[in-house]
C-alpha atoms as a PDB file:
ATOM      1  CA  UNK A   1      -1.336  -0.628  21.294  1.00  0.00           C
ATOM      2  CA  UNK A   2       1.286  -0.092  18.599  1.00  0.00           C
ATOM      3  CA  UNK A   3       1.308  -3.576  17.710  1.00  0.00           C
ATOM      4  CA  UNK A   4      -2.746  -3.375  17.761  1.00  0.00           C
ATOM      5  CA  UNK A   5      -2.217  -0.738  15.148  1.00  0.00           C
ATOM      6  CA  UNK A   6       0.337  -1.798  12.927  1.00  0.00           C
ATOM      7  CA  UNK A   7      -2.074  -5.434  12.368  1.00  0.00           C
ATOM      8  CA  UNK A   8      -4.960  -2.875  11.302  1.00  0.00           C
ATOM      9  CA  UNK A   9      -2.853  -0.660   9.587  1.00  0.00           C
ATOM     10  CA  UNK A  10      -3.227  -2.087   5.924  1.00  0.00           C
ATOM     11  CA  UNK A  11      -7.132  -2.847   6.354  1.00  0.00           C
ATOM     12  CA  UNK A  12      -7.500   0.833   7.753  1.00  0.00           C
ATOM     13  CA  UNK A  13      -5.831   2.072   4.610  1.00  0.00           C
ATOM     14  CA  UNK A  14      -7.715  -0.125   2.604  1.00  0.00           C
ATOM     15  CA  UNK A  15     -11.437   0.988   3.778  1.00  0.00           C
ATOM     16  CA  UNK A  16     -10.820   4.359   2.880  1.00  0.00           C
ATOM     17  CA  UNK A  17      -9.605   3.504  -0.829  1.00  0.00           C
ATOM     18  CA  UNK A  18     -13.021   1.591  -1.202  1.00  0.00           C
ATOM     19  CA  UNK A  19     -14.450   4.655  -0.387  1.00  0.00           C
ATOM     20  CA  UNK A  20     -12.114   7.047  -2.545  1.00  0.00           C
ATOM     21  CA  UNK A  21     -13.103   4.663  -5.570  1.00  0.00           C
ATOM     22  CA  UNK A  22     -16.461   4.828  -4.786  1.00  0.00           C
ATOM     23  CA  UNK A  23     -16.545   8.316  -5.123  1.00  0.00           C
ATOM     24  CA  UNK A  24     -14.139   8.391  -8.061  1.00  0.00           C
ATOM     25  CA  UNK A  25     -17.148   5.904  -9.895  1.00  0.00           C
ATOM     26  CA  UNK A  26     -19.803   8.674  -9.066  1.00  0.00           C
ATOM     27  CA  UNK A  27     -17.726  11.225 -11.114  1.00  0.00           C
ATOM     28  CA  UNK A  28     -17.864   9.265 -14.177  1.00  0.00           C
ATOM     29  CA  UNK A  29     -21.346  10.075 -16.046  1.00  0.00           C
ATOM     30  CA  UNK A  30     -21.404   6.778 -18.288  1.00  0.00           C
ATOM     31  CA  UNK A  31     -21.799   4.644 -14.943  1.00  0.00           C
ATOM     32  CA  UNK A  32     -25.550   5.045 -14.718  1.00  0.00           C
ATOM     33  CA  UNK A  33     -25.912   2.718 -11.803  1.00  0.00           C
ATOM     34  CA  UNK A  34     -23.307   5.257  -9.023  1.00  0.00           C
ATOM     35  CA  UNK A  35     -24.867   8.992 -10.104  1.00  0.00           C
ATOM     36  CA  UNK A  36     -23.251  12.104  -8.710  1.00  0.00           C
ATOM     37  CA  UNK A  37     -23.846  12.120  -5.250  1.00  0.00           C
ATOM     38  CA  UNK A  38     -25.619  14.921  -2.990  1.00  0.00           C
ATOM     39  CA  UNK A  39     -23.339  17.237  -1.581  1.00  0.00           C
ATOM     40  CA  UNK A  40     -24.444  15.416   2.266  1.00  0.00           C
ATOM     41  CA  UNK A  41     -23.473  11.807   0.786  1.00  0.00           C
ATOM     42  CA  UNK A  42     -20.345  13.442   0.233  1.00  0.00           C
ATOM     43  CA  UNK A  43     -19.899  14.825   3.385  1.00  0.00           C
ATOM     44  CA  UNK A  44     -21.007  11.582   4.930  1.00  0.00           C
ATOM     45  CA  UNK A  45     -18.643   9.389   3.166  1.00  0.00           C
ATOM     46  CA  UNK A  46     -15.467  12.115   3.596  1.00  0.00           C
ATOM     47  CA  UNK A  47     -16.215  11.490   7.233  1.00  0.00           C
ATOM     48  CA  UNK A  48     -16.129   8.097   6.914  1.00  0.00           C
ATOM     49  CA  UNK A  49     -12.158   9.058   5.929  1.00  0.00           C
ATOM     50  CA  UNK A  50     -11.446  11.582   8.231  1.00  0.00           C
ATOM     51  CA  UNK A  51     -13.017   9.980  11.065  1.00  0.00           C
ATOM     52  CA  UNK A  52     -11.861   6.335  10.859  1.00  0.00           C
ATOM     53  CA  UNK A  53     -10.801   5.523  14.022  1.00  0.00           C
ATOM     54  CA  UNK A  54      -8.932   2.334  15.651  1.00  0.00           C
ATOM     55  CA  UNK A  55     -12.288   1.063  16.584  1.00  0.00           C
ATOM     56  CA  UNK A  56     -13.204   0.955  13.269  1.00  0.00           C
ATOM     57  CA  UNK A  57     -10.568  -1.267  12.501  1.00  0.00           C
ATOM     58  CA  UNK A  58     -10.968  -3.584  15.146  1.00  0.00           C
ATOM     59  CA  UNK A  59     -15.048  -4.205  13.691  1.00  0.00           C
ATOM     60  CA  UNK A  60     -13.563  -4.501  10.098  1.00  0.00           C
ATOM     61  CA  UNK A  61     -11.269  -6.959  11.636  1.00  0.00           C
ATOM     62  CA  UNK A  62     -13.987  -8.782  13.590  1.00  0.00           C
ATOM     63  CA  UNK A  63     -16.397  -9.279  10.201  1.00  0.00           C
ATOM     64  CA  UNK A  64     -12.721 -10.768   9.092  1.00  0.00           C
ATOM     65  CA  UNK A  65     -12.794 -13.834  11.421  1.00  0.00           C
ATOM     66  CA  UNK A  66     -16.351 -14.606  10.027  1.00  0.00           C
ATOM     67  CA  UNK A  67     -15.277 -14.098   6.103  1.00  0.00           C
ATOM     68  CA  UNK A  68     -11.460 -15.140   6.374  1.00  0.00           C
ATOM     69  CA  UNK A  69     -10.846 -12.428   3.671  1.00  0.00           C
ATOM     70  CA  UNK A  70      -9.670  -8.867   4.538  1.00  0.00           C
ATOM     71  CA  UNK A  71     -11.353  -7.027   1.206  1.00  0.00           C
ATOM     72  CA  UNK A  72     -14.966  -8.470   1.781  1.00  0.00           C
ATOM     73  CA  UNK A  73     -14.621  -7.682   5.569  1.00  0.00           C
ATOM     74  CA  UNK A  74     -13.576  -3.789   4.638  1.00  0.00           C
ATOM     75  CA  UNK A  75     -16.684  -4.685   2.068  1.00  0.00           C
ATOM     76  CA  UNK A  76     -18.910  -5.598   4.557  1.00  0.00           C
ATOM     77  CA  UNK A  77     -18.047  -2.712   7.127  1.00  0.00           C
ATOM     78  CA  UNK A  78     -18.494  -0.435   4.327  1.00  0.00           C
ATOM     79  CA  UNK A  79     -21.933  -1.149   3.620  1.00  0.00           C
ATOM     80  CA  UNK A  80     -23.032  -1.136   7.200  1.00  0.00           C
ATOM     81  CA  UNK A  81     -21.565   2.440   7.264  1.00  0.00           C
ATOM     82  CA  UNK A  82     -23.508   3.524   4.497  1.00  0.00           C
ATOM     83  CA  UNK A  83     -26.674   1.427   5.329  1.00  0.00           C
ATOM     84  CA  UNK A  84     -28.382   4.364   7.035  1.00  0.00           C
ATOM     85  CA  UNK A  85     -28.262   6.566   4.266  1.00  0.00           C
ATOM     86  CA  UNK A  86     -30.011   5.324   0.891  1.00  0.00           C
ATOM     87  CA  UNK A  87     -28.357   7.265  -1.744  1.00  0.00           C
ATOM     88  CA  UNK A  88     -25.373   5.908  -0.870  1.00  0.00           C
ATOM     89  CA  UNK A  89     -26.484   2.513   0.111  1.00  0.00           C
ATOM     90  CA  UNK A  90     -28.127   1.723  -3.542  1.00  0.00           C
ATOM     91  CA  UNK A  91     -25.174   2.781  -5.036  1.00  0.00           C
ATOM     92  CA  UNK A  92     -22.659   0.787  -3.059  1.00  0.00           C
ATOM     93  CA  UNK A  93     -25.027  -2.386  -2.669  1.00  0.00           C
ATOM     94  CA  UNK A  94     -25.990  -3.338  -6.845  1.00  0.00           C
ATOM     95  CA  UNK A  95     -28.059  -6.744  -6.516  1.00  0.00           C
ATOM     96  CA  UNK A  96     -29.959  -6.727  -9.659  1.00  0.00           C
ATOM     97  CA  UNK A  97     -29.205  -7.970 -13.083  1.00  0.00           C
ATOM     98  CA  UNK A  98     -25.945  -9.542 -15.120  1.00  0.00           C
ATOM     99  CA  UNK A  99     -24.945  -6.070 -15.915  1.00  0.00           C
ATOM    100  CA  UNK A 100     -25.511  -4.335 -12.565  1.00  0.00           C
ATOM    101  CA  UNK A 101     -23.411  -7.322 -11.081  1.00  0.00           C
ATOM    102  CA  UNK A 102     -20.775  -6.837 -13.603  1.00  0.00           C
ATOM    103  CA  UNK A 103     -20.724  -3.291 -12.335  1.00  0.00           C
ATOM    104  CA  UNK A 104     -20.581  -4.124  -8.847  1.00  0.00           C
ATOM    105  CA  UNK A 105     -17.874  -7.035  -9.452  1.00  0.00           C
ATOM    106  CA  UNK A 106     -15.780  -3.923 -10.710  1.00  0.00           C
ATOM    107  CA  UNK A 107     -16.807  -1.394  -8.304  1.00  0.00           C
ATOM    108  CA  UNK A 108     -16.842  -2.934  -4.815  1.00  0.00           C
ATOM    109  CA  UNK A 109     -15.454  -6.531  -5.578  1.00  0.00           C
ATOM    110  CA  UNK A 110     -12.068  -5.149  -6.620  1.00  0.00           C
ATOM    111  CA  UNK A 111      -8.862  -7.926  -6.403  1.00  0.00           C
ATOM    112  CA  UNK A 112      -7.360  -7.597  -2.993  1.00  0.00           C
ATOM    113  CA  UNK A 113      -4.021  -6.062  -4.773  1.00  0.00           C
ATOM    114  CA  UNK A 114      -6.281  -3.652  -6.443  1.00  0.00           C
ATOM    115  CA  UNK A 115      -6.781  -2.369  -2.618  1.00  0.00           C
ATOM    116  CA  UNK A 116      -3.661  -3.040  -0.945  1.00  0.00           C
ATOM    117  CA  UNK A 117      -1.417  -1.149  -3.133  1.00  0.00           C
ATOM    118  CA  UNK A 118      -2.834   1.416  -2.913  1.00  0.00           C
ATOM    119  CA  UNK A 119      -2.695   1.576   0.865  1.00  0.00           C
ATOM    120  CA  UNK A 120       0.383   0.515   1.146  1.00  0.00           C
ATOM    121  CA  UNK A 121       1.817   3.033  -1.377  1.00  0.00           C
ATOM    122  CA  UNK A 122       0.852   6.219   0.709  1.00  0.00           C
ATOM    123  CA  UNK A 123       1.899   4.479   3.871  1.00  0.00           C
ATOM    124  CA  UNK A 124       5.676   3.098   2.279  1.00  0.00           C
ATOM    125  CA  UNK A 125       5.835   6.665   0.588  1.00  0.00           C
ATOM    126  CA  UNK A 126       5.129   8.318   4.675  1.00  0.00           C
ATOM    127  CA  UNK A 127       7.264   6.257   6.164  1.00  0.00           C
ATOM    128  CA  UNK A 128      10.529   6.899   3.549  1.00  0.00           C
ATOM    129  CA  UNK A 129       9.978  10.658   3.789  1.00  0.00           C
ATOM    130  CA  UNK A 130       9.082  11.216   7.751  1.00  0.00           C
ATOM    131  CA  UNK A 131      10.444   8.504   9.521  1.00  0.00           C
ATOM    132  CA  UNK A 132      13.392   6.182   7.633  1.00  0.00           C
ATOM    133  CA  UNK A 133      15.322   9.174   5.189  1.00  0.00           C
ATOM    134  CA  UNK A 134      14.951  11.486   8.149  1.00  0.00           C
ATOM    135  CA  UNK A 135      16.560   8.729  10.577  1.00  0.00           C
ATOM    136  CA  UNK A 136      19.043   8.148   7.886  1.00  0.00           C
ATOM    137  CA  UNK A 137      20.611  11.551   7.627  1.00  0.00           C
ATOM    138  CA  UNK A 138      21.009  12.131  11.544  1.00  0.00           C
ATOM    139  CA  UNK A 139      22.679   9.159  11.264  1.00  0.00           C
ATOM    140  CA  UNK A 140      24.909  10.227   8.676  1.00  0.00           C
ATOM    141  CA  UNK A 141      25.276  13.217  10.090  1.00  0.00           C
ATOM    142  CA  UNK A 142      26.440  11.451  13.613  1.00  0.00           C
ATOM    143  CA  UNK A 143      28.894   9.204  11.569  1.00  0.00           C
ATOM    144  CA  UNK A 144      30.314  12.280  10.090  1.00  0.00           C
ATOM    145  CA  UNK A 145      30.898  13.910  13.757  1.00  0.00           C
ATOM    146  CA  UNK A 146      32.575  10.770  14.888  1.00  0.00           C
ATOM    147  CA  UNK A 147      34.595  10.904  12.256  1.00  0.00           C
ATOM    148  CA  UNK A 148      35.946  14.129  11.894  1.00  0.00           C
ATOM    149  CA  UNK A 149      36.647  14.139  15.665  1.00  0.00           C
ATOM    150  CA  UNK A 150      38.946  11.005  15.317  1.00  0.00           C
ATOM    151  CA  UNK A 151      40.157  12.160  12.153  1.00  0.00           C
ATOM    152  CA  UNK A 152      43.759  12.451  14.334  1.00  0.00           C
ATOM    153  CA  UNK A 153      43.353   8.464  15.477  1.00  0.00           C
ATOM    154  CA  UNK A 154      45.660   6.500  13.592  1.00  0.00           C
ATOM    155  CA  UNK A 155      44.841   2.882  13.425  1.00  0.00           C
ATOM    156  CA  UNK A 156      45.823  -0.620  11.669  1.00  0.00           C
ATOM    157  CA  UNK A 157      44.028  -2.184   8.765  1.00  0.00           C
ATOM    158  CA  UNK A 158      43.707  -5.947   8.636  1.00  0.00           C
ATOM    159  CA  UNK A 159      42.831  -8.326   5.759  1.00  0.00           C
ATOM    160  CA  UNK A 160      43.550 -11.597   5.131  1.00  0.00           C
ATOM    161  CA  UNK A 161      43.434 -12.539   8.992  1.00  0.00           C
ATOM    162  CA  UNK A 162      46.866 -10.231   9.123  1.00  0.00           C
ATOM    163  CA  UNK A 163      47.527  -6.327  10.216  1.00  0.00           C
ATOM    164  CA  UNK A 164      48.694  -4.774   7.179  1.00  0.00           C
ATOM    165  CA  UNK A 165      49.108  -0.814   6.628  1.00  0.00           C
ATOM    166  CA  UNK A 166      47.894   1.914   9.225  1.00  0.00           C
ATOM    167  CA  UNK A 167      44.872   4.825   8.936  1.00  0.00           C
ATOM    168  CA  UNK A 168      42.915   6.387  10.542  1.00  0.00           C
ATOM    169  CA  UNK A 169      39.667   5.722  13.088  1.00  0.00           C
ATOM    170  CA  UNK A 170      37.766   8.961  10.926  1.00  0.00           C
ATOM    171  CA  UNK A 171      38.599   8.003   7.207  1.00  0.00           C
ATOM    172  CA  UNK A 172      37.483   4.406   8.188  1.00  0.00           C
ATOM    173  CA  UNK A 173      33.846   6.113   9.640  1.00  0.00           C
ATOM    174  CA  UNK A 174      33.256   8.404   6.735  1.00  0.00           C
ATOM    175  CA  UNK A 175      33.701   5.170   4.379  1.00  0.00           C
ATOM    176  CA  UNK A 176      30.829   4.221   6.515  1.00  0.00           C
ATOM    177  CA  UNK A 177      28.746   7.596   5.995  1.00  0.00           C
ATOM    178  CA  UNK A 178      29.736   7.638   2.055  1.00  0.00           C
ATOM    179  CA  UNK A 179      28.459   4.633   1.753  1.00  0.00           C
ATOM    180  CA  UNK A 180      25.294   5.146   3.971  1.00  0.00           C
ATOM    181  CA  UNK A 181      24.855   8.530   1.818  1.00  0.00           C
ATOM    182  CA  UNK A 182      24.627   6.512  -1.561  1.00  0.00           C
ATOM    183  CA  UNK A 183      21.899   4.135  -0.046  1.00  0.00           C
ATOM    184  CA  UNK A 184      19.724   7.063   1.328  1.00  0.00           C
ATOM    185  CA  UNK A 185      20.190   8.879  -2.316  1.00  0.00           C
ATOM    186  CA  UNK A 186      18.949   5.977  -3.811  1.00  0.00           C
ATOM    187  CA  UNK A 187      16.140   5.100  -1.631  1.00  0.00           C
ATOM    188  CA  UNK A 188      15.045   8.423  -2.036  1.00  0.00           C
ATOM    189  CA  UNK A 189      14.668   8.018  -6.000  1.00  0.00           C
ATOM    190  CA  UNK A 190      12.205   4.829  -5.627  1.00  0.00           C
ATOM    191  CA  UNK A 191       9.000   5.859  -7.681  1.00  0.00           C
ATOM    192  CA  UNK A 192       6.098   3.890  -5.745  1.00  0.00           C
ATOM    193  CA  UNK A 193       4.170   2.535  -8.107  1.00  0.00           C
ATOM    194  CA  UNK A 194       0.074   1.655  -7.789  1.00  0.00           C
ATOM    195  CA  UNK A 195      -2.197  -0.332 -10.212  1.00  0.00           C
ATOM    196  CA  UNK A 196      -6.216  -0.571 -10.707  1.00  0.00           C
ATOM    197  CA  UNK A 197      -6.668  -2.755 -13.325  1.00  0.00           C
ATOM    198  CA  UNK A 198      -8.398  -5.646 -12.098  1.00  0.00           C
ATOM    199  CA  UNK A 199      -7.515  -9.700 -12.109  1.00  0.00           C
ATOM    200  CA  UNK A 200      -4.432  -9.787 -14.068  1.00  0.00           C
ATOM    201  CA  UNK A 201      -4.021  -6.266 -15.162  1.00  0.00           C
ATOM    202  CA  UNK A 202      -6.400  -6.162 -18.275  1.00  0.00           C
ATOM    203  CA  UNK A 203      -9.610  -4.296 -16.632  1.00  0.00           C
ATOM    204  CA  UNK A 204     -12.213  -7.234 -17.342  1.00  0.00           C
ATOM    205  CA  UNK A 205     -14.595  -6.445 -15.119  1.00  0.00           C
ATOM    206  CA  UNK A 206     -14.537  -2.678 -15.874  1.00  0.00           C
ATOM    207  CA  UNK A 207     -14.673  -3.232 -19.300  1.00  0.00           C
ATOM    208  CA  UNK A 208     -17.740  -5.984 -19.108  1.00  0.00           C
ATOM    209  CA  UNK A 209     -19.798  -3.534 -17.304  1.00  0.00           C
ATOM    210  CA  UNK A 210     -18.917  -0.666 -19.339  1.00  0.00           C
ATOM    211  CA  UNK A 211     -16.849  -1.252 -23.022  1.00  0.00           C
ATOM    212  CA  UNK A 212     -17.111   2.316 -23.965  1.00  0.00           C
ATOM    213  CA  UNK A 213     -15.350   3.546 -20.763  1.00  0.00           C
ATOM    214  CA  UNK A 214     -11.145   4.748 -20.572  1.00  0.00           C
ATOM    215  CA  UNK A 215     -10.489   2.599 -17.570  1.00  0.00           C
ATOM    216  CA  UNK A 216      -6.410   3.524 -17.944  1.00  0.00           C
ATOM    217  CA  UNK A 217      -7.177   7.235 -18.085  1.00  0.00           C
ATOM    218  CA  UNK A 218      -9.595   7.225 -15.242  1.00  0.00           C
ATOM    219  CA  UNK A 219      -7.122   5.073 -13.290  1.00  0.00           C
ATOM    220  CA  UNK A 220      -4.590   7.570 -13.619  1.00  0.00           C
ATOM    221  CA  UNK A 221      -6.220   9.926 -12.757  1.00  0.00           C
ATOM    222  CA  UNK A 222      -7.258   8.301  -9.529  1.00  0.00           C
ATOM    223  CA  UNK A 223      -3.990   6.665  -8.429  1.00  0.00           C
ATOM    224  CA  UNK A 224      -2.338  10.071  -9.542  1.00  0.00           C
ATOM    225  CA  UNK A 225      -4.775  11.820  -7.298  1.00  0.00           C
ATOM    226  CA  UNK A 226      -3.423   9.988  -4.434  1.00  0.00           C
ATOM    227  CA  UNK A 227       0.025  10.480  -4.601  1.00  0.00           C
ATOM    228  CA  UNK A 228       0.967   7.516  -6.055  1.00  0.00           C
ATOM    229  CA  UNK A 229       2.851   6.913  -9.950  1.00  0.00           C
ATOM    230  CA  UNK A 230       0.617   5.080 -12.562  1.00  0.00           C
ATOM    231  CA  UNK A 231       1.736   1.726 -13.314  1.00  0.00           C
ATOM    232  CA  UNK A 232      -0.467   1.033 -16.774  1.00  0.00           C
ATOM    233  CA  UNK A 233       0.634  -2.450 -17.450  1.00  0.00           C
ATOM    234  CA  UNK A 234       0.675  -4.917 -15.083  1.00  0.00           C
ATOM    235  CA  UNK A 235       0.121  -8.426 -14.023  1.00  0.00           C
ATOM    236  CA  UNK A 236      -1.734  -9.919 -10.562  1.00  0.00           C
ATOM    237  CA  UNK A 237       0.489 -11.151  -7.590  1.00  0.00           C
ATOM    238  CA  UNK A 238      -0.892 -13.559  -5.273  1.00  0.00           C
ATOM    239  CA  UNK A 239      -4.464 -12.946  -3.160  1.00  0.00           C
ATOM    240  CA  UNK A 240      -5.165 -13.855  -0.011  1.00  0.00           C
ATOM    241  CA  UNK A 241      -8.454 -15.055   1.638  1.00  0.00           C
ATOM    242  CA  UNK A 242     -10.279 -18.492   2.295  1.00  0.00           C
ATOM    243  CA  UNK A 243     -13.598 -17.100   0.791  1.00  0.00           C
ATOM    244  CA  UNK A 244     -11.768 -17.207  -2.716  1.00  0.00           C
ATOM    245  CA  UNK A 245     -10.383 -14.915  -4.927  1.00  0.00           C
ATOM    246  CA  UNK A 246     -12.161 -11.921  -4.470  1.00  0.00           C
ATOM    247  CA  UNK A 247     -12.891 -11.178  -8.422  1.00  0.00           C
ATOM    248  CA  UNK A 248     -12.545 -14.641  -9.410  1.00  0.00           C
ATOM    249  CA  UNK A 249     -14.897 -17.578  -7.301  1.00  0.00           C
ATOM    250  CA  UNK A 250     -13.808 -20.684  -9.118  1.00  0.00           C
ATOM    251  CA  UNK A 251     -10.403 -19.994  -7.448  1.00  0.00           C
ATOM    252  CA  UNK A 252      -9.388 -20.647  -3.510  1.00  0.00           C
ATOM    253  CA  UNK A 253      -6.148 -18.492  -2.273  1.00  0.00           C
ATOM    254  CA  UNK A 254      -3.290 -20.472  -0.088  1.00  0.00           C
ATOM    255  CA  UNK A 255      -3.761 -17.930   2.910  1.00  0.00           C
ATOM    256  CA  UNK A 256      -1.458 -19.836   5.159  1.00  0.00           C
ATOM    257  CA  UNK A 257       0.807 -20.056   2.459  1.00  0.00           C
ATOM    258  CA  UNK A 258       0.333 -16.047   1.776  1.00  0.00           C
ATOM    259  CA  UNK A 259       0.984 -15.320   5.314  1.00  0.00           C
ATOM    260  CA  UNK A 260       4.338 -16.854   5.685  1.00  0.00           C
ATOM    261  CA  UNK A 261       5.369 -15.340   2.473  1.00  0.00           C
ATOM    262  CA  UNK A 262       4.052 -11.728   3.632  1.00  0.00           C
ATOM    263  CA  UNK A 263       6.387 -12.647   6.838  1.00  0.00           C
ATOM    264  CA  UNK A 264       9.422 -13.243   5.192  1.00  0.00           C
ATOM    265  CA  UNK A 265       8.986  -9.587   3.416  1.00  0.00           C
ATOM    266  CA  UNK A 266       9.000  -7.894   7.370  1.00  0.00           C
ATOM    267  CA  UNK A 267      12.588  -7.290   6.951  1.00  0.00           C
ATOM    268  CA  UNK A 268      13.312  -4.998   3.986  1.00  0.00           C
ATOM    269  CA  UNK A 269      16.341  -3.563   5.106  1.00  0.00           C
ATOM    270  CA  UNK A 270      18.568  -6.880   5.864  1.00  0.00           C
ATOM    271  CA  UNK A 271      19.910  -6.579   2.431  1.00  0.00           C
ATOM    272  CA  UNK A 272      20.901  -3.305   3.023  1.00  0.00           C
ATOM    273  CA  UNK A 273      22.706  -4.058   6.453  1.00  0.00           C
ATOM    274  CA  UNK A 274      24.604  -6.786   5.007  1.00  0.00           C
ATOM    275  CA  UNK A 275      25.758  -4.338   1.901  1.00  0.00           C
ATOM    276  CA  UNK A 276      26.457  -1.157   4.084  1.00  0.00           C
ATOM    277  CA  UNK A 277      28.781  -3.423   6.251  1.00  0.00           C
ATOM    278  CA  UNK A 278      30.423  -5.466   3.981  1.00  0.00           C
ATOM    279  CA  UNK A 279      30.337  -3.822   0.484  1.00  0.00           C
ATOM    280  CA  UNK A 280      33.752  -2.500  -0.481  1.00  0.00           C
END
């Protein structure tokens, strides 16, 4: 079940920024085509937060195999949500027109990144601050028991494939603990960054639909709102999804080719196990 969880993790995340920026776009008065929704389309689409369940996940993932592209299955899951109740549905759903598509290219056809990071961000941020720092200082902690009670426990000190001078068992363990100290310090001080700026970090789409619009102030605001530092200028990393881009059709994404490379980023922390065991 874990496992089940940690493959709908991102996509879970995901849905309910679509619906976060959905609401953020009926807050903004020059977007004609969202207006400020009812207090019960609110309520209806807060639920759709509060109340996402694993089962949810699993249909967003099942619309998946069908578009081989996680954004347009969270999309597609979205609207069938919202189908039931019009005001929301004729917002979310813009068919009609250059400029209404323009609108919906920027509201609902976001870039994947434009999605992801922002999951990811609250759920990287979590993790640091409830599970890994908190692991980290009962560990340091432990190391620092060990080695005060061996403080008394002389040993020898080899390099160069020869014993050389003596120490002791506890000044060699709180090396260990300094030096796992300094790590958790400085993991601590990473400012997670997110971004909402569109294919390659210049707001096209936004600024198609509506010129006259601050899209950097109101994406501040909104990645701001979640938790998460604004990162104003930035470029687009690689997509992923065999329907094509998701903001730019001409273009097909490598998926297989995405997926090994999001594999190789699993393991964060080998880096850090090499340089907390071997750094001098």
């Amino acid at each position: 079940m874990e496992g089940l969880r940690s493959m709908v993790s991102t996509r879970d995340g995901g849905n309910l920024k679509q619906i976060k920026r959905l609401l953020k776009f009926s807050q903004i008065p020059e977007v004609i085509e969202v207006p400020s929704f009812s207090k019960k389309a609110q309520s209806l689409l807060q639920g759709l937060i509060d109340g996402f369940s694993l089962s949810d996940a699993l249909e967003a993932k099942k619309i998946e195999k069908v578009t081989d592209h996680d954004v347009k299955a969270g999309e597609y899951f979205l609207k069938q949500q919202c189908q039931s109740h019009p005001e929301i549905a004729n917002a979310s759903i813009i068919n009609n027109l250059a400029h209404a598509l323009m609108l919906r290219e920027a509201m609902t056809k976001v870039i994947l990144e434009d999605i992801n990071n922002l999951a990811h961000a609250p759920m990287l941020g979590g993790a640091m601050n409830r599970v890994i720092l908190p692991v980290m200082d009962d560990l340091i902690k432990e190391i620092y028991d060990i080695a005060e009670a061996n403080a008394q426990i002389p040993m020898l000190c080899c390099t160069h494939g020869q014993l050389v001078s003596s120490t002791t068992l506890g000044k060699e363990m709180v090396i260990f603990a300094v030096r796992l100290s300094r790590e958790s310090r400085d993991i601590s001080q990473v400012e997670i960054l997110g971004k909402f700026a569109g294919a390659m970090g210049n707001y096209n789409a936004h600024l198609v639909a509506y010129p006259d619009i601050n899209y950097q102030k109101i994406a501040e605001k909104f990645i701001t709102s979640l938790g998460i530092s604004f990162n104003p200028y930035v470029t687009q990393i690689i997509e992923a999804g065999e329907i094509g881009s998701s903001t730019m059709p001409h273009k097909m994404n490598p998926i297989d080719f995405e997926n090994s490379e999001g594999n190789c980023r699993s393991v964060p922390f080998k880096h850090e196990v090499v340089h907390l065991t071997l750094a001098g």
